[in-house]
Protein backbone atom coordinates (compact mmCIF):
# COMPACT_ATOMS: atom_id res chain seq x y z
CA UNK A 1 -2.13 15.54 24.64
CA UNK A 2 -3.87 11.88 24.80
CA UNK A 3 -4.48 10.16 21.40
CA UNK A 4 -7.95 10.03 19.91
CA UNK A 5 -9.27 6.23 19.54
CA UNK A 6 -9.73 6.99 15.69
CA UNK A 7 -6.36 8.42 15.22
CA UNK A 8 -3.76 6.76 13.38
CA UNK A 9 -0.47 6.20 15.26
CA UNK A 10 1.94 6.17 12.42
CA UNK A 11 1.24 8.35 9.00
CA UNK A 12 0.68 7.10 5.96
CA UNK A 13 3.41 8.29 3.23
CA UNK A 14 1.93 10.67 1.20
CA UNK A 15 2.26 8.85 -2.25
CA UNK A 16 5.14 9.51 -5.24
CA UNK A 17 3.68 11.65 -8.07
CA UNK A 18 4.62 9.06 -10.90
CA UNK A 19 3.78 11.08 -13.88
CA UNK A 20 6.77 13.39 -13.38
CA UNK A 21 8.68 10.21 -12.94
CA UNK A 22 11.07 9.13 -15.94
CA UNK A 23 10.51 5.08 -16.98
CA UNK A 24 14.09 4.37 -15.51
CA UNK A 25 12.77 6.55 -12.28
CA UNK A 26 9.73 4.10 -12.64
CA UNK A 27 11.51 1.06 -12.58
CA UNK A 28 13.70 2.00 -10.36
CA UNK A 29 10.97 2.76 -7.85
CA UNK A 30 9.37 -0.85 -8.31
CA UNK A 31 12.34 -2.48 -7.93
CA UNK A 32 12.55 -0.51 -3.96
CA UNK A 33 8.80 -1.50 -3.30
CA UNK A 34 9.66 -5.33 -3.99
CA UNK A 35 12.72 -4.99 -1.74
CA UNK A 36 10.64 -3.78 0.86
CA UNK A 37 7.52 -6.07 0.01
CA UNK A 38 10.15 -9.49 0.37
CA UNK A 39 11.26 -8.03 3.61
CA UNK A 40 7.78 -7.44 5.34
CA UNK A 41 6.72 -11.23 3.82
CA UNK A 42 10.27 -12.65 5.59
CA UNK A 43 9.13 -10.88 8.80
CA UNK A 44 5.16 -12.02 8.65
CA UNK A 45 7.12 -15.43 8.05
CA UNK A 46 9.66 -15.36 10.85
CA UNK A 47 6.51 -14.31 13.05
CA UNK A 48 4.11 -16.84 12.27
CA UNK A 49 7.07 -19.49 12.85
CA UNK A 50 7.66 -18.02 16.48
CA UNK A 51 3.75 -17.64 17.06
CA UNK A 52 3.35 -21.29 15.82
CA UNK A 53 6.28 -22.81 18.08
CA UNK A 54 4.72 -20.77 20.88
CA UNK A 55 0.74 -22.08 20.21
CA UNK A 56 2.46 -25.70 20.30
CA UNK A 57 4.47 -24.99 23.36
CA UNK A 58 1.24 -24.13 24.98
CA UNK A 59 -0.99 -26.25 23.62
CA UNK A 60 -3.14 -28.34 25.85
């Protein structure tokens, strides 16, 4: 079956219910989401470095 142009290729998470979340649930739930947001801004990092030494390497 081919893919529609519109259709997503990954799905989006269906989001945490937080009110039947505890505080120490809560904060332990933040604390995962800033793990995870550091590690996608060290990998949008270590890709703009590699784009940027390959736009110089090409550079005319």
């Amino acid at each position: 079956m081919a893919l529609e142009p519109d259709e997503p290729l990954t799905q989006k998470p269906t989001p945490k219910n937080l009110e039947t979340m505890a505080l120490a649930e809560l904060e332990a739930y933040i604390g995962e989401l800033e793990t995870e947001i550091a590690r996608a801004r060290r990998t949008i990092d270590a890709k703009r470095k590699i784009r940027g030494g390959a736009d110089a390497l090409f550079k005319r």
